[in-house]
Protein backbone atom coordinates (compact mmCIF):
# COMPACT_ATOMS: atom_id res chain seq x y z
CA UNK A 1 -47.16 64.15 61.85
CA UNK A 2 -49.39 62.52 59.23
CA UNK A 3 -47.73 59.28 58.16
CA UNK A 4 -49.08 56.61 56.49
CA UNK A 5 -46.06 54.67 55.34
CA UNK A 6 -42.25 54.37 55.08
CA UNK A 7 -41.98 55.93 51.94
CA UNK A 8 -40.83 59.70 51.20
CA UNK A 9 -44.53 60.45 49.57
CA UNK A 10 -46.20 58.80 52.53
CA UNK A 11 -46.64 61.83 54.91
CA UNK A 12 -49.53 65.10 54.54
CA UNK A 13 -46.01 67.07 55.10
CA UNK A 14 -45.07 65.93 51.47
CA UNK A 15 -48.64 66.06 50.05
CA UNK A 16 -48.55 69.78 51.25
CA UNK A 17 -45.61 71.27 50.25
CA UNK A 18 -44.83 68.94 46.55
CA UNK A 19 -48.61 70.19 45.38
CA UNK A 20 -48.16 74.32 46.50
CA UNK A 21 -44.02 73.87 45.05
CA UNK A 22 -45.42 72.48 41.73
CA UNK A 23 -48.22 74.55 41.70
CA UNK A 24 -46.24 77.54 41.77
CA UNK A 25 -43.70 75.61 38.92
CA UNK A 26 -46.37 75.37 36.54
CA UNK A 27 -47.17 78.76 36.73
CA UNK A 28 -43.61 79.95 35.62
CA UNK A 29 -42.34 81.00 38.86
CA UNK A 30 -38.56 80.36 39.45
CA UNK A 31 -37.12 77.19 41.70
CA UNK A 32 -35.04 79.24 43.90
CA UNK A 33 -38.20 81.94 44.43
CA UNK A 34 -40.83 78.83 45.04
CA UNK A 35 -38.14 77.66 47.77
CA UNK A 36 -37.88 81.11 49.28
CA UNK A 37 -41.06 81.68 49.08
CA UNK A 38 -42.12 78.19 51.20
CA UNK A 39 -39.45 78.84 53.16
CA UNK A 40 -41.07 81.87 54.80
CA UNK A 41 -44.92 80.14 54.80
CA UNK A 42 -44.18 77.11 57.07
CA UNK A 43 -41.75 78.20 59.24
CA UNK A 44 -43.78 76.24 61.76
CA UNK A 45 -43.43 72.83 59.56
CA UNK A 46 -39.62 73.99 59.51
CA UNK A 47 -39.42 74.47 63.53
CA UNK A 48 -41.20 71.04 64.27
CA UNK A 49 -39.49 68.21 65.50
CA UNK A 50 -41.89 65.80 64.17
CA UNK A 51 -42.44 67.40 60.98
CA UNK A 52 -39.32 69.72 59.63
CA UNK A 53 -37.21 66.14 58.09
CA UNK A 54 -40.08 65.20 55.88
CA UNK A 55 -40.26 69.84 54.87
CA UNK A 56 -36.86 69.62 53.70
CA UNK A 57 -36.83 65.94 52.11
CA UNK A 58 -39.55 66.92 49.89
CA UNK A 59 -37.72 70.72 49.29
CA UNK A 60 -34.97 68.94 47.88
CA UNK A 61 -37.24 66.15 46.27
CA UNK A 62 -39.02 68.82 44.13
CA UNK A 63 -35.86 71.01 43.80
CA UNK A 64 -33.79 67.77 41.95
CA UNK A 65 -36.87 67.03 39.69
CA UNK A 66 -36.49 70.61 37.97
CA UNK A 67 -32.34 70.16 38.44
CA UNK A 68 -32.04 72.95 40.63
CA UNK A 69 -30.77 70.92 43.74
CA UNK A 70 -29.19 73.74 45.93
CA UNK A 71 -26.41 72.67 47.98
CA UNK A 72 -27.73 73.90 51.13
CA UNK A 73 -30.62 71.87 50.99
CA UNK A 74 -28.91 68.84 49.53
CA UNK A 75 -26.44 69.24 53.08
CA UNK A 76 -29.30 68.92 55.07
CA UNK A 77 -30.82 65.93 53.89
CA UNK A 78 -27.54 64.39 54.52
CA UNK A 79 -27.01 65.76 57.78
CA UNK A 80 -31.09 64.01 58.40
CA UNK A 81 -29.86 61.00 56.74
CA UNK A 82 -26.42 59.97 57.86
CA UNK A 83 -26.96 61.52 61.57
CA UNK A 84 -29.35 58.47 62.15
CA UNK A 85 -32.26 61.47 63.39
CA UNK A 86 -35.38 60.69 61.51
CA UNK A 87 -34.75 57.01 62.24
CA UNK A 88 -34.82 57.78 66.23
CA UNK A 89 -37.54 60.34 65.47
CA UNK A 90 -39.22 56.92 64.43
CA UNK A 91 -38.18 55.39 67.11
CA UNK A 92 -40.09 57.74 69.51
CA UNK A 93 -43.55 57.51 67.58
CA UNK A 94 -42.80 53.14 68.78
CA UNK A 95 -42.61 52.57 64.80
CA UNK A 96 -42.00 48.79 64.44
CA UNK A 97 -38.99 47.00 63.66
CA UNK A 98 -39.58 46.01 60.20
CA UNK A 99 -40.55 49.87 59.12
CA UNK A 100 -37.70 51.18 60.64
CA UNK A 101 -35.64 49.30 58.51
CA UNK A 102 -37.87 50.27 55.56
CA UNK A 103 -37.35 53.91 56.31
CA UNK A 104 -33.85 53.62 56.58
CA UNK A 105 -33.53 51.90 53.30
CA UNK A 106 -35.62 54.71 51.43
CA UNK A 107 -33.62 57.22 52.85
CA UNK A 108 -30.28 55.47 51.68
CA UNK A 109 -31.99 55.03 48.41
CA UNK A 110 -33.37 58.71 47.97
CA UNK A 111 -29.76 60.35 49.23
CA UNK A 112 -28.08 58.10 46.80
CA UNK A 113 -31.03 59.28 44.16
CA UNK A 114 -31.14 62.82 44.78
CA UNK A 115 -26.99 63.14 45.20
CA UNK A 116 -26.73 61.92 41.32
CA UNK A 117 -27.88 64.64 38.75
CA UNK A 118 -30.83 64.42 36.84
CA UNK A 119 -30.62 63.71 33.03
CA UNK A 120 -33.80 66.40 32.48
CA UNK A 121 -35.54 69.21 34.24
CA UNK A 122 -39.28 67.94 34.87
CA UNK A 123 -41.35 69.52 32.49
CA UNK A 124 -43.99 72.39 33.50
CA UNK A 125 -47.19 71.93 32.97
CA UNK A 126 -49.96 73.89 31.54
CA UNK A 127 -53.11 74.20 33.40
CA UNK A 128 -56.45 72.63 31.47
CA UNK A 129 -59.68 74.77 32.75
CA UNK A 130 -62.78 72.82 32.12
CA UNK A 131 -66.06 73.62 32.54
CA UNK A 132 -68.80 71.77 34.69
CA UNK A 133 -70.22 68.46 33.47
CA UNK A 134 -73.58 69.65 34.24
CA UNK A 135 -75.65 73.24 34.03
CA UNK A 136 -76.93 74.73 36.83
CA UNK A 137 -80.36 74.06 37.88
CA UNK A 138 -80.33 70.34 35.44
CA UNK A 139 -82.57 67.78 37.99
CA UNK A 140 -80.62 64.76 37.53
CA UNK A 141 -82.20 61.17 37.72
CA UNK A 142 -80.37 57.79 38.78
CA UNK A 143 -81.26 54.37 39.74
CA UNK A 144 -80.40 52.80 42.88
CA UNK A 145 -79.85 49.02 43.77
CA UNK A 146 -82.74 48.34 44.47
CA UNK A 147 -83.98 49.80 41.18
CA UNK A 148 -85.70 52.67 42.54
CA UNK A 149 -85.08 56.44 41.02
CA UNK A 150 -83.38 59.08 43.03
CA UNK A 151 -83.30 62.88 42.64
CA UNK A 152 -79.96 65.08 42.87
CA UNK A 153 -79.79 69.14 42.29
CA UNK A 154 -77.28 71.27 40.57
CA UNK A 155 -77.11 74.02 42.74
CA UNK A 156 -73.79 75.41 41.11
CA UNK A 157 -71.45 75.10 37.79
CA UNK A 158 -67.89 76.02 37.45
CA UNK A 159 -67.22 77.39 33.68
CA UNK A 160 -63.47 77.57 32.38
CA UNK A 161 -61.51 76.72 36.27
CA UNK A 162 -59.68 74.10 36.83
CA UNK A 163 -61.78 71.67 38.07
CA UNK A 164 -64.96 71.94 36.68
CA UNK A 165 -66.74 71.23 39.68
CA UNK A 166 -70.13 71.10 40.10
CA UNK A 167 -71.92 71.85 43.27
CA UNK A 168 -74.76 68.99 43.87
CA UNK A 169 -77.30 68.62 46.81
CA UNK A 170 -78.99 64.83 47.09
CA UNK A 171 -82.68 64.83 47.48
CA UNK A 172 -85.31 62.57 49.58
CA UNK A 173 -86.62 62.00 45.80
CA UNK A 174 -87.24 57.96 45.81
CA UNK A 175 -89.36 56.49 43.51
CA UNK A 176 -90.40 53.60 41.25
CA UNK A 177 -91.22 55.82 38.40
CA UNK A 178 -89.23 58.41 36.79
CA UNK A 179 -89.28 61.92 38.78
CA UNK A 180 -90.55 65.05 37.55
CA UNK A 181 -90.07 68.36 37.59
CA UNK A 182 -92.90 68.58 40.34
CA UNK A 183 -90.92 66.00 42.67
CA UNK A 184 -88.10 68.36 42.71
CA UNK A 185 -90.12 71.62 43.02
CA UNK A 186 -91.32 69.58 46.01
CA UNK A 187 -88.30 68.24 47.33
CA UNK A 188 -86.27 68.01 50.31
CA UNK A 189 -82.64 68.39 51.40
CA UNK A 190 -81.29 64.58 52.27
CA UNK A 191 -79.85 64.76 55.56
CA UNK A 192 -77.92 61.64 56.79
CA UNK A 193 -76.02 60.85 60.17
CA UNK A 194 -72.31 61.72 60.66
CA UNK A 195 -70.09 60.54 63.35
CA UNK A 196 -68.51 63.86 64.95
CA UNK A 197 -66.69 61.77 67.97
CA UNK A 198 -66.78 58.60 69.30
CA UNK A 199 -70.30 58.29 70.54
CA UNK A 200 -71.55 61.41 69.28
CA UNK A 201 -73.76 61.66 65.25
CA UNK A 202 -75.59 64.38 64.01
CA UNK A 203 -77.17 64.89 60.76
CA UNK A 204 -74.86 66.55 57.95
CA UNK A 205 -76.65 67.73 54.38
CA UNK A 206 -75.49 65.29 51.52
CA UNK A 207 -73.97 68.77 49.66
CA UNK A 208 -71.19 68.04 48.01
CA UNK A 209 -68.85 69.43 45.29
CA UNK A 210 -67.56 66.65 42.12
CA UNK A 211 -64.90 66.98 39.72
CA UNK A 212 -65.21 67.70 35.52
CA UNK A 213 -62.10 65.33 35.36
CA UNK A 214 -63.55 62.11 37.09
CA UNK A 215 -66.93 62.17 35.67
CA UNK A 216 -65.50 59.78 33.15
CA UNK A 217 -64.64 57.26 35.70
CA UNK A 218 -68.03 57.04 36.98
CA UNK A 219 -70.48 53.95 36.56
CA UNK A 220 -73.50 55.92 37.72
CA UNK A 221 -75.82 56.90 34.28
CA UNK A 222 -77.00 60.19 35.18
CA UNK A 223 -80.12 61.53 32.99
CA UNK A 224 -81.62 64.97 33.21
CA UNK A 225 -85.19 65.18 33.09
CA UNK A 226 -85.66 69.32 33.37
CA UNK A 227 -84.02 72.43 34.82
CA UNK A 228 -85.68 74.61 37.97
CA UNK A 229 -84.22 78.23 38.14
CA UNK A 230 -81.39 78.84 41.10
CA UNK A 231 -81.35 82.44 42.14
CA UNK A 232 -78.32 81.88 44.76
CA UNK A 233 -74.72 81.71 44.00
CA UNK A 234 -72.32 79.23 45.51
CA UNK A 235 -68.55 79.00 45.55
CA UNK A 236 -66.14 76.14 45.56
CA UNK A 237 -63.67 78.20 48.25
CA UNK A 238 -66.15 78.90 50.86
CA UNK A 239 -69.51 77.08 50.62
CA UNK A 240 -70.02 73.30 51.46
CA UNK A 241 -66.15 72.22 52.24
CA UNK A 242 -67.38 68.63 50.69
CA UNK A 243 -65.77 67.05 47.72
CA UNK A 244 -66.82 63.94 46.61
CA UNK A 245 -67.02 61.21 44.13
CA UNK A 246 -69.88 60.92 41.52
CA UNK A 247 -70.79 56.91 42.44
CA UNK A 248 -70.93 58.03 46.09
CA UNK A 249 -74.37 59.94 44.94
CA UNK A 250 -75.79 56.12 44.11
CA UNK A 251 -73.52 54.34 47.15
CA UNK A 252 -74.80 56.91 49.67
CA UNK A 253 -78.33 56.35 49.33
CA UNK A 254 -78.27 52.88 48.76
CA UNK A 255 -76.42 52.91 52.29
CA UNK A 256 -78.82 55.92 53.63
CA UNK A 257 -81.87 53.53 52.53
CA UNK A 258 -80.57 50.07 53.61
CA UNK A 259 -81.05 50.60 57.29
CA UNK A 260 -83.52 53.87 56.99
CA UNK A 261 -84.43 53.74 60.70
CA UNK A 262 -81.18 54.42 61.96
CA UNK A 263 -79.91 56.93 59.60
CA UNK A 264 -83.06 59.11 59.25
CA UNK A 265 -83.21 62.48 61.34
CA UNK A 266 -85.68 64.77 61.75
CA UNK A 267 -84.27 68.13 60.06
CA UNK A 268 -86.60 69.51 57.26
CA UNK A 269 -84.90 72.00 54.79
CA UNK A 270 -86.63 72.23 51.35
CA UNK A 271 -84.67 72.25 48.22
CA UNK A 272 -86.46 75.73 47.20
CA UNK A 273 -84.95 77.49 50.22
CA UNK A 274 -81.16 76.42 48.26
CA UNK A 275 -82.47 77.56 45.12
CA UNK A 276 -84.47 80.73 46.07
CA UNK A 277 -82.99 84.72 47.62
CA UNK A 278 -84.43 85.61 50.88
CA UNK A 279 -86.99 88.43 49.60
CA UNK A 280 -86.91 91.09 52.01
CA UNK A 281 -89.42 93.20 53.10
């Protein structure tokens, strides 16, 4: 069970199931068939001790915000609620004093919420498809801390989805001068340490995949000083499982950098060989 506070929203149960039941809401699909329809996907959520209060809370959350409360569901947060069980569920994972009497509290509060009719249904909402901030191919040039220029590669560029996400590989590129289109023709693949257990780092490419929507947000002045061709296609469901934020391009390196001895490793992958198909013979 992945808690991280009293609170009803405060659990990867909740994160789970209210973004794939509003997901499914904003495409058009009825309340009672998104319920149904979760209902038969996580039976194993459902059949957990530690995890099937927090399923059905959020079930009936999401149900009351589109007014569709069904009884059935509304009986079983009471049954989880008045019976005293997620409290002594609680209990068992040694929760503290003081939280359990936050918990109870917000599950008083959230029967007495939930048991009282909403004015409105919660409005669906229509998906915006963006395209990617960048092109693929642009070489993009930043400064770092220390006033130095870096290098990152757009290796891939989502048009008209969702996100917008481009797919962006950080480069050894550090220099006093501006970069060319030589330096990244020349390039390598940054590698940087990664803590896999305990006592245990190995080196991880800095490959990572960043957002249309937050590019606004970001401090970071990116400029592009040329384009190299990529021949390879990449895909935001099944290549490089890393999404990011676009200042942790600039924080990265200025952390990679500020204690280079340590966080160097000895792998060597160019940034042609992302670019470039394997030519067989």
């Amino acid at each position: 069970m992945g808690t991280w506070g009293t609170g009803i929203s405060s659990n990867d149960v909740y994160e789970d199931i209210n973004y794939e039941f509003f997901e499914l809401y904003n495409e058009g699909m009825d309340v009672h068939e998104i319920t149904k329809k979760l209902i038969q996907e996580n039976k194993e959520l459902i059949e957990s001790y530690e995890d099937q209060n927090n399923f059905w809370i959020t079930i009936a959350k999401c149900q009351w915000e589109c007014k569709a409360l069904d009884s059935e569901v509304h009986k079983k947060v009471i049954e989880i609620v008045t019976s005293g069980k997620d409290i002594e569920l609680w209990k068992e994972l040694d929760s503290s004093k003081s939280d359990l009497t936050k918990r109870k509290k917000v599950l008083d509060s959230f029967l007495t919420k939930i048991s009282e009719d909403k004015k409105s249904a919660r409005k669906r909402k229509r998906k915006v498809f963006r395209d990617a901030i960048f092109e693929k191919g642009d070489c993009l040039v930043f400064k770092l801390s220390d006033g130095d220029y870096c290098g990152a590669f757009v290796l891939e560029a989502e048009k008209n989805t969702e996100y917008g996400l481009n797919l962006i590989v950080t480069t050894d590129i550090k220099k006093t001068d501006k970069p060319t289109l030589k330096d990244f023709e020349k390039a390598k693949v940054l590698f940087g340490m990664t803590q896999q257990t305990l006592t245990k780092f190995v080196p991880r490419e800095k490959i990572s995949w960043y957002h249309a929507q937050l590019f606004k947000k970001a401090e970071t002045e990116f400029e592009i000083i040329g384009k190299l061709k990529v021949d390879k296609y990449y895909y935001s469901s099944k290549d490089y499982q890393s999404f990011s934020n676009w200042d942790n391009l600039v924080l990265f390196q200025d952390t990679f950098y500020s204690d280079y001895e340590n966080n160097k490793c000895n792998v060597n992958v160019k940034l042609s060989s992302l670019r470039k198909k394997i030519k067989w013979l």
